[in-house]
Protein backbone atom coordinates (compact mmCIF):
# COMPACT_ATOMS: atom_id res chain seq x y z
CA UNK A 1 9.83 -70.07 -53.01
CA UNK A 2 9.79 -66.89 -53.45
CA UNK A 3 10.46 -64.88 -56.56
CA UNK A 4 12.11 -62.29 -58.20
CA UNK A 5 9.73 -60.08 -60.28
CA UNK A 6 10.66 -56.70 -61.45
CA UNK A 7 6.89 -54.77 -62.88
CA UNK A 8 7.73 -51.74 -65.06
CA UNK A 9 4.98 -49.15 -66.00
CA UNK A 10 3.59 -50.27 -62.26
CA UNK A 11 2.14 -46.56 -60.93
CA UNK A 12 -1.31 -47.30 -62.74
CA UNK A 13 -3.85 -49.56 -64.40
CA UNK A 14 -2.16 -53.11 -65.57
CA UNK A 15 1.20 -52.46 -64.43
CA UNK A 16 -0.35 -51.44 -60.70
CA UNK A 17 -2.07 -54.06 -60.40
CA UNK A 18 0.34 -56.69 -61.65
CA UNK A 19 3.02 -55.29 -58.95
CA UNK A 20 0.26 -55.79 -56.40
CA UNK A 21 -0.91 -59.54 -57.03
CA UNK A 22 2.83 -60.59 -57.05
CA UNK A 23 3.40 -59.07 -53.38
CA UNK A 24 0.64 -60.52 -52.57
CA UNK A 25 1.81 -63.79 -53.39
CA UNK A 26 4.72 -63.09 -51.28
CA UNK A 27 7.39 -62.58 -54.34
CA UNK A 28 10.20 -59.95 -54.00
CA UNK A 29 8.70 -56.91 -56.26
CA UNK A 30 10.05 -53.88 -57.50
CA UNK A 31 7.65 -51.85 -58.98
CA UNK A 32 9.05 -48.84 -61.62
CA UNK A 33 7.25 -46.17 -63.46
CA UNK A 34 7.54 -42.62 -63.79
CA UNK A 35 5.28 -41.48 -61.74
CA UNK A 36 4.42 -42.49 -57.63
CA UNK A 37 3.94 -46.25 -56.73
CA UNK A 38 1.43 -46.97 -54.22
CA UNK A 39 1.69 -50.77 -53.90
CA UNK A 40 2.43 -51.56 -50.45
CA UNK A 41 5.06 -54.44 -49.98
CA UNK A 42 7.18 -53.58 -52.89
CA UNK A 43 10.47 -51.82 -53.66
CA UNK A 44 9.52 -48.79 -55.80
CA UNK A 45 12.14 -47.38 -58.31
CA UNK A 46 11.51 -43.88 -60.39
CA UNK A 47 12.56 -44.87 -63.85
CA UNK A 48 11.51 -44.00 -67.42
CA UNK A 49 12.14 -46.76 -69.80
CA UNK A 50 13.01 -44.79 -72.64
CA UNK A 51 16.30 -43.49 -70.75
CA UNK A 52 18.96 -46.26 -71.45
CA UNK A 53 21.29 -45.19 -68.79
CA UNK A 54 18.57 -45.51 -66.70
CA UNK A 55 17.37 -48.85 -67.24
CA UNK A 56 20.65 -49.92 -67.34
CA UNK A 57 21.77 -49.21 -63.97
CA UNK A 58 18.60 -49.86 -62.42
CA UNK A 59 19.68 -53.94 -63.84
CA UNK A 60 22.81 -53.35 -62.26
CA UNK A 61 20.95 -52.75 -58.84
CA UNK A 62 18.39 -55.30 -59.13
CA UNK A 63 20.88 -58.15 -60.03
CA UNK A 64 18.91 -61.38 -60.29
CA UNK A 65 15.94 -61.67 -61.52
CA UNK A 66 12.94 -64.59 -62.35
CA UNK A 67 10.72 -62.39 -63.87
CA UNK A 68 10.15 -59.12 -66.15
CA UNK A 69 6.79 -57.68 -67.12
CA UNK A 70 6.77 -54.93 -68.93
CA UNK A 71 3.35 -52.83 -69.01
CA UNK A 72 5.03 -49.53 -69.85
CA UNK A 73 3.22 -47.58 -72.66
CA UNK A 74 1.33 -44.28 -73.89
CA UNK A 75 -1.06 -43.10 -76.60
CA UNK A 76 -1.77 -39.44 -77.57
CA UNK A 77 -5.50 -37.52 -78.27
CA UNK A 78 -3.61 -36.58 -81.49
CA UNK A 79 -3.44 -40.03 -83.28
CA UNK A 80 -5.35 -40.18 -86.03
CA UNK A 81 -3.28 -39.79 -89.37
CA UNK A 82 -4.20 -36.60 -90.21
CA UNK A 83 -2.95 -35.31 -87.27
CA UNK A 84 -0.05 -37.19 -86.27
CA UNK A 85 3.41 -35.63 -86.12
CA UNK A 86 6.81 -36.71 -86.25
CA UNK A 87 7.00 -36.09 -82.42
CA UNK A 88 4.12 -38.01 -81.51
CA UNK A 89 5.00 -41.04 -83.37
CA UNK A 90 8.50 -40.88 -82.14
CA UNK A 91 6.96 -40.44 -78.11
CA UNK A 92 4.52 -43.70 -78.72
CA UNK A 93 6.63 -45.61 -80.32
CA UNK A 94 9.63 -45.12 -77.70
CA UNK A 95 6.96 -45.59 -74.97
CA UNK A 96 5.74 -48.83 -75.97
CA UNK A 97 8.29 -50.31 -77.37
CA UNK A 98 11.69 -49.13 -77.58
CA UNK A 99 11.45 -49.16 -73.47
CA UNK A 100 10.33 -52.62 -73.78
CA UNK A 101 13.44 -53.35 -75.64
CA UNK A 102 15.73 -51.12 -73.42
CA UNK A 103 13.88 -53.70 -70.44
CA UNK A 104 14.33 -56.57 -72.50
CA UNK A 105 18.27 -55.91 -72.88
CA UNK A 106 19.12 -54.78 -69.84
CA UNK A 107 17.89 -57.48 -67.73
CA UNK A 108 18.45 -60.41 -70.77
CA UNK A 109 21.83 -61.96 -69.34
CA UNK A 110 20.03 -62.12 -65.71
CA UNK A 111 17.03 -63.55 -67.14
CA UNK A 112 18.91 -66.07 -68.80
CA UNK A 113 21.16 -66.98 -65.35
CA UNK A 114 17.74 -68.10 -63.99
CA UNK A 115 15.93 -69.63 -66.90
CA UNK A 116 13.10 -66.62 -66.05
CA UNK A 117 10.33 -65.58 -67.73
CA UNK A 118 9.36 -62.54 -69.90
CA UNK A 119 5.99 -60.86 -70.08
CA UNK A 120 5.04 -58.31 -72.35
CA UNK A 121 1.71 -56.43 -72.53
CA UNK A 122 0.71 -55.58 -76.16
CA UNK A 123 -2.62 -55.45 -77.19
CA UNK A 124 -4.94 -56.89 -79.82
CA UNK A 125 -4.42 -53.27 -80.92
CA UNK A 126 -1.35 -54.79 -82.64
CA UNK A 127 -3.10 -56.92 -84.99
CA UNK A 128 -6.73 -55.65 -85.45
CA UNK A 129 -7.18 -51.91 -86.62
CA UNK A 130 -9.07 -49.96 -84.19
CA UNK A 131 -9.30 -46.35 -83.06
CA UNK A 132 -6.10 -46.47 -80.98
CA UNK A 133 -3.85 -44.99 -83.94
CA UNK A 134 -1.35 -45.76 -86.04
CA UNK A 135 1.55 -45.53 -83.97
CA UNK A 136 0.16 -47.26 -81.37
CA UNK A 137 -1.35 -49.87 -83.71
CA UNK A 138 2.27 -50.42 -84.63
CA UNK A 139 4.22 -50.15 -81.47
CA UNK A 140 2.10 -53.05 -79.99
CA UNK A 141 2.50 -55.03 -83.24
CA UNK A 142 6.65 -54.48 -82.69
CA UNK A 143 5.73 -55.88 -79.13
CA UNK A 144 4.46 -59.06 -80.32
CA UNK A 145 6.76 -59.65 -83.09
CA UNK A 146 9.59 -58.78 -80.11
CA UNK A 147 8.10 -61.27 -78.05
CA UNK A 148 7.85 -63.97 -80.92
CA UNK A 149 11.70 -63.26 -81.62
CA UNK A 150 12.59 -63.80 -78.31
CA UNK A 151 10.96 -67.01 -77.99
CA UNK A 152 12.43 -68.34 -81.59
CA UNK A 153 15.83 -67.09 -79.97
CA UNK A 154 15.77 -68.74 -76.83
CA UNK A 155 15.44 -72.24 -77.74
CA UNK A 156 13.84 -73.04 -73.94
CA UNK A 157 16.01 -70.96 -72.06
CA UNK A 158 13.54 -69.02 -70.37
CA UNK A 159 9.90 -68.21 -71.14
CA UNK A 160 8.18 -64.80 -73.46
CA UNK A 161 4.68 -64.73 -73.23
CA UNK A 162 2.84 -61.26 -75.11
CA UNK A 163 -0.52 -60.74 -73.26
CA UNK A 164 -2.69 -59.05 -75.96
CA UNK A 165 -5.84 -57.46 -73.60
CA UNK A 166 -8.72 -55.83 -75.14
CA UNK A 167 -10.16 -52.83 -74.52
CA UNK A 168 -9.25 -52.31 -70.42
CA UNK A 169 -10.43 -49.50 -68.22
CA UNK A 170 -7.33 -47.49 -67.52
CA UNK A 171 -6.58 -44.18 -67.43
CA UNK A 172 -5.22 -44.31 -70.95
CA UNK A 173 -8.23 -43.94 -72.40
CA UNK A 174 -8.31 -40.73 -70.95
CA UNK A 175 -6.21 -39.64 -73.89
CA UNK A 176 -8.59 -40.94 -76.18
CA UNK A 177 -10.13 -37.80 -78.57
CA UNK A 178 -13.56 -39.07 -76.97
CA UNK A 179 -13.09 -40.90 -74.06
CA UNK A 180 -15.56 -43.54 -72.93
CA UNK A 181 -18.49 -42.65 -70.82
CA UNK A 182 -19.04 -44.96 -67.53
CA UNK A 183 -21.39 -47.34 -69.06
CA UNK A 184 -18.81 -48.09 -71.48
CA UNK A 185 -16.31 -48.43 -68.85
CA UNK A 186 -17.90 -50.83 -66.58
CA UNK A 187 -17.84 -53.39 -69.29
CA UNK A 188 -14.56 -53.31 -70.44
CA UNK A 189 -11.70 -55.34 -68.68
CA UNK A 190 -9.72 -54.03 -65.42
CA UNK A 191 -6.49 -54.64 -64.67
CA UNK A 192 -6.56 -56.89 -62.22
CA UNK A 193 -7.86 -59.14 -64.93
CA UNK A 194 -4.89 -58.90 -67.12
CA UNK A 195 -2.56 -59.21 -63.68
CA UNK A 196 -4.18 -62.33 -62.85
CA UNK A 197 -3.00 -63.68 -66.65
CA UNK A 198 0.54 -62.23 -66.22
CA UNK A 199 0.73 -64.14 -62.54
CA UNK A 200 -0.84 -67.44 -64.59
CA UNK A 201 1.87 -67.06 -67.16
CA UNK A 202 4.74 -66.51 -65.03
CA UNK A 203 3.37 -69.53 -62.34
CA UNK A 204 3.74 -72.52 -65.14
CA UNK A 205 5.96 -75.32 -63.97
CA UNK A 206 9.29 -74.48 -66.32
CA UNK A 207 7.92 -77.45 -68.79
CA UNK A 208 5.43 -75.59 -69.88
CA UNK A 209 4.91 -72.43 -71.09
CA UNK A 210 2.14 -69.73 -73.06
CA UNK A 211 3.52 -67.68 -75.84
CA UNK A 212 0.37 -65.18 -76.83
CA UNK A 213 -2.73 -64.96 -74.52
CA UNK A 214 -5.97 -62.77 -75.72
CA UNK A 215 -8.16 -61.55 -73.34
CA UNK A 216 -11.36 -59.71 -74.06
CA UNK A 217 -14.39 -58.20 -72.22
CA UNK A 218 -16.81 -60.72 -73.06
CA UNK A 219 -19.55 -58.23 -73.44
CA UNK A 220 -17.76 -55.88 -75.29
CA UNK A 221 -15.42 -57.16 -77.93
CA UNK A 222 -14.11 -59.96 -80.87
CA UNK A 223 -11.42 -59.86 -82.09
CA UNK A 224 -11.44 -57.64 -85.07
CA UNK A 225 -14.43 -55.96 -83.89
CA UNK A 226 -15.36 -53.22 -81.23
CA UNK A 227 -19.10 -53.22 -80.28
């Protein structure tokens, strides 16, 4: 039967190709971001998740839901501590996760009606130090804390599962002070890889369920360490 599945941060990398594998599987998809979708069979929706108002009527226009996945976020070429400023801090942090919060509430009671699932894309970023930053280092540790409360909260009436990827070739890391070069970037995850664990996740028969998944480039990274 055919789902419900609302993708938000879907006009690139993970959130792109998420909105894409659940068309393909024949769900009912709308697709939001910022910028242009291109993601044929889905209903695209303009929408920055850090405007409340926003995200609030765009849950009054969706109405039910089954699913939310939320692959919204940014990072800055300005993020090491030295550097960072009050503004930057406050645009990564409402990025990544107040708009998965503004998601989260806007769409809870719906998601609730249908016993749905949640997905939220951290990133092992949130629990391993690394050379994404310090507010992005702690916006995707709020993620995963989020998505533990949720799941503490809901006591089985619907499903939160954080994805925590690894290092994936997006064009995020465009706004890295060196970005990779194309060796690098061959090795690294793509998104279709981290899609195919958000469509796993939300696919469980409703007895079961995944609360954190890791996934790493096998030739490129542990967890705690970046080759």
């Amino acid at each position: 039967m055919s789902r419900s599945v609302l993708v938000a941060g879907a006009s690139s990398g993970i959130g792109l190709a998420t909105a894409r594998a659940f068309a393909e599987l024949g769900d009912a998809v709308h697709a939001a971001a910022r910028r242009e979708i291109d993601a044929p069979g889905v209903t695209a929706h303009a929408l920055d998740v850090t405007d409340r108002e926003a995200v609030a009527a765009l849950a009054q226009e969706i109405g039910a839901l089954d699913a939310l996945v939320v692959s919204a976020g940014a990072n800055i070429k300005q993020r090491r501590l030295r550097e960072l400023s009050h503004e930057s801090w406050d645009h990564v942090l409402g990025a990544n996760l107040t708009g998965t919060w503004n998601l989260v509430h806007a769409f809870r009671d719906a998601l609730f009606a249908s016993r749905g699932s949640i997905v939220l894309i951290g990133s092992v970023s949130g629990s391993w130090p690394d050379r994404s930053g310090a507010a992005y280092q702690a916006a995707k540790a709020g993620v995963l804390a989020l998505a533990r409360a949720i799941g503490w909260e809901a006591d089985g009436q619907l499903r939160v599962t954080a994805i925590l990827p690894g290092v994936v070739d997006t064009p995020i890391l465009d706004n890295r002070p060196e970005p990779p070069d194309a060796e690098t970037r061959a090795l690294m995850l793509h998104p279709e890889d981290v899609a195919a664990a958000c469509v796993f996740a939300v696919g469980l028969p409703p007895r079961a369920y995944v609360p954190e998944l890791t996934i790493l480039p096998t030739a490129l990274q542990a967890i705690g360490r970046t080759a």
